[in-house]
N, C-alpha and C. Protein backbone atom coordinates (compact mmCIF):
# COMPACT_ATOMS: atom_id res chain seq x y z
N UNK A 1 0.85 -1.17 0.00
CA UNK A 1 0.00 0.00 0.00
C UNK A 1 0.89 1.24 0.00
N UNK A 2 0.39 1.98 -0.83
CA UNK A 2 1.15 3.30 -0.86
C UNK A 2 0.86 4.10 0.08
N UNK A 3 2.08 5.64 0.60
CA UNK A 3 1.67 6.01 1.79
C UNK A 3 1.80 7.43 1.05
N UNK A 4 0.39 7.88 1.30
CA UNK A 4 0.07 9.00 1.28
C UNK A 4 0.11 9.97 2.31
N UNK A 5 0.21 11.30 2.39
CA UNK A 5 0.23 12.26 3.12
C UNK A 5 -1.74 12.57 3.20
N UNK A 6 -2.07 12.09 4.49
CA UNK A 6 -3.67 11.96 4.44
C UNK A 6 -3.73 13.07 6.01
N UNK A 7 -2.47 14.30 6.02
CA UNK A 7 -2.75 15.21 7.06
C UNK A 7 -3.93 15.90 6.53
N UNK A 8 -5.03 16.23 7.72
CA UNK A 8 -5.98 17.02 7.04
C UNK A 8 -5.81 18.56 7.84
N UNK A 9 -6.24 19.71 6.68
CA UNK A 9 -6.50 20.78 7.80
C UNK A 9 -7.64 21.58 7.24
N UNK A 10 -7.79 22.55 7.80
CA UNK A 10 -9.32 23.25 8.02
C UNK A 10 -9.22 23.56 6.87
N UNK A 11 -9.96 24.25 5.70
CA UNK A 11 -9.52 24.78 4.52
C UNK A 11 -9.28 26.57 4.81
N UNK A 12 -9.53 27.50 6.20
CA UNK A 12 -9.38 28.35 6.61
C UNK A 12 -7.88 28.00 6.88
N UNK A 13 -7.31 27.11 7.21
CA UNK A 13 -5.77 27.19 7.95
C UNK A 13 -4.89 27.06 6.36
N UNK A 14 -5.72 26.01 5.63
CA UNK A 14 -4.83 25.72 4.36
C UNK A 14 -5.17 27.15 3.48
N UNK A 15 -5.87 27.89 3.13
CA UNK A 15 -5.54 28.90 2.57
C UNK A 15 -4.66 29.95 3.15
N UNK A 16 -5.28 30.17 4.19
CA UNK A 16 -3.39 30.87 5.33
C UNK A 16 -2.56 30.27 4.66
N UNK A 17 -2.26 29.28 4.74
CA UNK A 17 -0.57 28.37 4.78
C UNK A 17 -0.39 29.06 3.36
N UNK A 18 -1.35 28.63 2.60
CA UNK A 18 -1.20 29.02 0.84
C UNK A 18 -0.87 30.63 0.68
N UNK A 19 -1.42 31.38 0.96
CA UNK A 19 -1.19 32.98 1.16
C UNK A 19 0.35 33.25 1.84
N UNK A 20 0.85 32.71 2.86
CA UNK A 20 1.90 33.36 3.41
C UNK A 20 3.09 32.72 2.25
N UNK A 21 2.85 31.64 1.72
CA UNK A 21 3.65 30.97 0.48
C UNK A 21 3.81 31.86 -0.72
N UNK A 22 2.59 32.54 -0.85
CA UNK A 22 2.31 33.45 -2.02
C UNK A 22 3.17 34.82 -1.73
N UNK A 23 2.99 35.08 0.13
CA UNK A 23 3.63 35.98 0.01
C UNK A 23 5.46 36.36 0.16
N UNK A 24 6.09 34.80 0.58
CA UNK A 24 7.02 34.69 0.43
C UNK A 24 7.90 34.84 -0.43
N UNK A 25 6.98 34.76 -1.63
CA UNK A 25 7.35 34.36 -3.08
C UNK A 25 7.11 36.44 -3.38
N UNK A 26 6.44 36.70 -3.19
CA UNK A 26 6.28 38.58 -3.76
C UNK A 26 4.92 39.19 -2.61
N UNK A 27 6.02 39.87 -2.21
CA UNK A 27 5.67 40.68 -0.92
C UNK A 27 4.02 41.35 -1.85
N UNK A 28 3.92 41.88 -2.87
CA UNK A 28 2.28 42.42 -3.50
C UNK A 28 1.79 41.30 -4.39
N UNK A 29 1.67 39.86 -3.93
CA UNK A 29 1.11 39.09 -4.55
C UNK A 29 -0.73 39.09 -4.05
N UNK A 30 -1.11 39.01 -5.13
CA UNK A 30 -2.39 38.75 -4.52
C UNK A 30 -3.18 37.45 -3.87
N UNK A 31 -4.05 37.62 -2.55
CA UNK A 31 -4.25 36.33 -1.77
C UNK A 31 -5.39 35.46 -2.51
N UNK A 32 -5.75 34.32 -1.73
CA UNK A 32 -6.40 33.62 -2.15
C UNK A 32 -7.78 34.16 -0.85
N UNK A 33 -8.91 34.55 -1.23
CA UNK A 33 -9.92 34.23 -0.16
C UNK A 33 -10.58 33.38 0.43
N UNK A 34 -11.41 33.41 2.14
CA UNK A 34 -11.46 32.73 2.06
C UNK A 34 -13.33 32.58 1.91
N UNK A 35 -13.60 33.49 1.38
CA UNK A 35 -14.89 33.25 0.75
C UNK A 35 -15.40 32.43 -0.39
N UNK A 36 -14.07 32.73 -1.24
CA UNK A 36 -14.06 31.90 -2.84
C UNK A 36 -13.85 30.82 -2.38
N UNK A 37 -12.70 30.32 -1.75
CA UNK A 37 -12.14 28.77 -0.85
C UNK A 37 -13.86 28.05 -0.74
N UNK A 38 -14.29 29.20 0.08
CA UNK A 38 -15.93 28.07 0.52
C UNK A 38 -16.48 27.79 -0.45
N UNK A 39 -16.90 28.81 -1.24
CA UNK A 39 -17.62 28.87 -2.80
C UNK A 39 -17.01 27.87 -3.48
N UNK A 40 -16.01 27.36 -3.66
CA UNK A 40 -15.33 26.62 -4.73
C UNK A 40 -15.50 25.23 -3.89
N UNK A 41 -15.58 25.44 -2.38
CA UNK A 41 -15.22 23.45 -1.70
C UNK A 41 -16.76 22.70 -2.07
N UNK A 42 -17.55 24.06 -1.70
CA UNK A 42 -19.02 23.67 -1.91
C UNK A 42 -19.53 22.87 -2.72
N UNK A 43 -18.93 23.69 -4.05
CA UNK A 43 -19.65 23.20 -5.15
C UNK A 43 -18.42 22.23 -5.93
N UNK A 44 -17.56 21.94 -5.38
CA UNK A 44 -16.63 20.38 -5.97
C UNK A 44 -16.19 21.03 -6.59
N UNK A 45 -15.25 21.97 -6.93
CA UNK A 45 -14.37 22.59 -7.50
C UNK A 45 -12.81 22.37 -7.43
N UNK A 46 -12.74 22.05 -5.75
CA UNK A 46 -11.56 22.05 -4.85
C UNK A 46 -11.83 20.68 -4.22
N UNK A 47 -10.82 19.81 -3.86
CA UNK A 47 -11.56 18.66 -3.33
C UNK A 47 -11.43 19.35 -1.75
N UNK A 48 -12.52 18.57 -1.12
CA UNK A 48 -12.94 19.04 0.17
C UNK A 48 -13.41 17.96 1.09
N UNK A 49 -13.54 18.04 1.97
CA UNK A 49 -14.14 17.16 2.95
C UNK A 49 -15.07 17.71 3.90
N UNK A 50 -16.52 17.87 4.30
CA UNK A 50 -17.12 18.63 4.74
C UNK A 50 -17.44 17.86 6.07
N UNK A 51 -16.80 18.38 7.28
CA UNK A 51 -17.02 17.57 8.45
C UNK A 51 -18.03 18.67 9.67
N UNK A 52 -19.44 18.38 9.69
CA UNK A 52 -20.02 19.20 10.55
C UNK A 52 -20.10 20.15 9.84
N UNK A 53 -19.27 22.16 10.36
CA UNK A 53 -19.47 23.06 9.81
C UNK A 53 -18.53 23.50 9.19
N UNK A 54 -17.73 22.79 9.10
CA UNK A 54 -16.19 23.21 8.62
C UNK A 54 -15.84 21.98 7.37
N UNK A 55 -14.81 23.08 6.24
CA UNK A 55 -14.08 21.95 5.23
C UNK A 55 -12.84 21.51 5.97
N UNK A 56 -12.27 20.21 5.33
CA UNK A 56 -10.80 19.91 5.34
C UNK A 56 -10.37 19.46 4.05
N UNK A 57 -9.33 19.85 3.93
CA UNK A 57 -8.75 19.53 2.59
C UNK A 57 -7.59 19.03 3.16
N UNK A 58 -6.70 17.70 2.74
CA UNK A 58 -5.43 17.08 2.85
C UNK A 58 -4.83 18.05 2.11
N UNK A 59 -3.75 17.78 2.75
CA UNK A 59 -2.30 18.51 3.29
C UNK A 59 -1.54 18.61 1.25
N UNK A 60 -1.60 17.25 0.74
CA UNK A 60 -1.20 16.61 -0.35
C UNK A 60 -1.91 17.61 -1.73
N UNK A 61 -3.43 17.64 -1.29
CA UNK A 61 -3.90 18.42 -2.03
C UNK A 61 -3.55 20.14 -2.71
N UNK A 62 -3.17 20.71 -1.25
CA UNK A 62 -2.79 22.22 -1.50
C UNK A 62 -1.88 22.68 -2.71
N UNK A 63 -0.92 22.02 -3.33
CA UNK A 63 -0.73 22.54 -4.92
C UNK A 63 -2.20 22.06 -6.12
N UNK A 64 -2.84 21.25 -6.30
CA UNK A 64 -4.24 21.39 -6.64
C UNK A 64 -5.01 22.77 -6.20
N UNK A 65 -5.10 22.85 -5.27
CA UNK A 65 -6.22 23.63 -4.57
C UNK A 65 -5.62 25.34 -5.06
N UNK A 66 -4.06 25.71 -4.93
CA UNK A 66 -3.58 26.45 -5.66
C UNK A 66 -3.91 26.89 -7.13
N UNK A 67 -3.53 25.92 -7.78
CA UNK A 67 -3.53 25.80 -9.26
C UNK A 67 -5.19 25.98 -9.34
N UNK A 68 -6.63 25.73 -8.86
CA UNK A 68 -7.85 25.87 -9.21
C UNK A 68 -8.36 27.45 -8.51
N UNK A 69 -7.57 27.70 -7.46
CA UNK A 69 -8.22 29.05 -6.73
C UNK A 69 -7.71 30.57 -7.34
N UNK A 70 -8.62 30.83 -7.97
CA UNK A 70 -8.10 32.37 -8.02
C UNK A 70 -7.82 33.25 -7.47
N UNK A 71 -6.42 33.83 -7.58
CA UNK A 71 -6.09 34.77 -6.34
C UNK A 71 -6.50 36.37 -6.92
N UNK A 72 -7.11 37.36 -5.67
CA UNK A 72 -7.46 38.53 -5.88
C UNK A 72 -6.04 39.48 -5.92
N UNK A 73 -6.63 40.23 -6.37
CA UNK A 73 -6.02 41.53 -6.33
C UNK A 73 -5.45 42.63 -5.49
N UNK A 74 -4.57 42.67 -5.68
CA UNK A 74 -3.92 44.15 -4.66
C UNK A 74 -4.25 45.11 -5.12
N UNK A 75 -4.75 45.67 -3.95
CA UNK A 75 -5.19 47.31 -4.26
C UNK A 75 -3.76 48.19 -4.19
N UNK A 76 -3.70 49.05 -5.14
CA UNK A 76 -2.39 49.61 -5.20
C UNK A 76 -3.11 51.45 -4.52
N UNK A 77 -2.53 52.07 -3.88
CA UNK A 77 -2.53 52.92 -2.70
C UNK A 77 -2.99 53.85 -4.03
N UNK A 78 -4.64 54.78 -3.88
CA UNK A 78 -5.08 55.48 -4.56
C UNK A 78 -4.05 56.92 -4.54
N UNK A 79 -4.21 57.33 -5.92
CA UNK A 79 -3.26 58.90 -5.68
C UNK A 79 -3.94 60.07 -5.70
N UNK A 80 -3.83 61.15 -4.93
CA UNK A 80 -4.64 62.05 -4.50
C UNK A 80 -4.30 63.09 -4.91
């Protein structure tokens, strides 16, 4: 049997984890939300696991879950 990485975490903690990655990579990258995150686990977009009131998504998954989530936009500081 093969051994998979079957860590699970909240999909609120795994988009954190994913965002501070994003921002490691470019300090004005834009984040991933976590409104879209719900919108997308909901409707099988993202694989998800819906336990009670909360998603989990494995640990293994998060470059998937990357590659399908669209990240927003930085607001760049209005000029006056």
């Amino acid at each position: 049997m093969t051994s998979k990485n079957q860590d699970l975490l909240t999909l609120t903690d795994a988009l954190a984890e994913l965002n501070r990655a994003r921002l490691r990579k470019d300090a004005n990258a834009g984040m991933y939300a976590p409104s879209t995150g719900y919108g997308y686990a909901s409707t099988g977009r993202i694989p998800a696991e819906r336990k009670g009131r909360h998603y989990y998504v494995r640990r293994s998954d998060l470059p998937l879950i990357a590659a399908r989530l669209p990240a927003g936009r930085r607001r760049s500081p209005s000029a006056a």
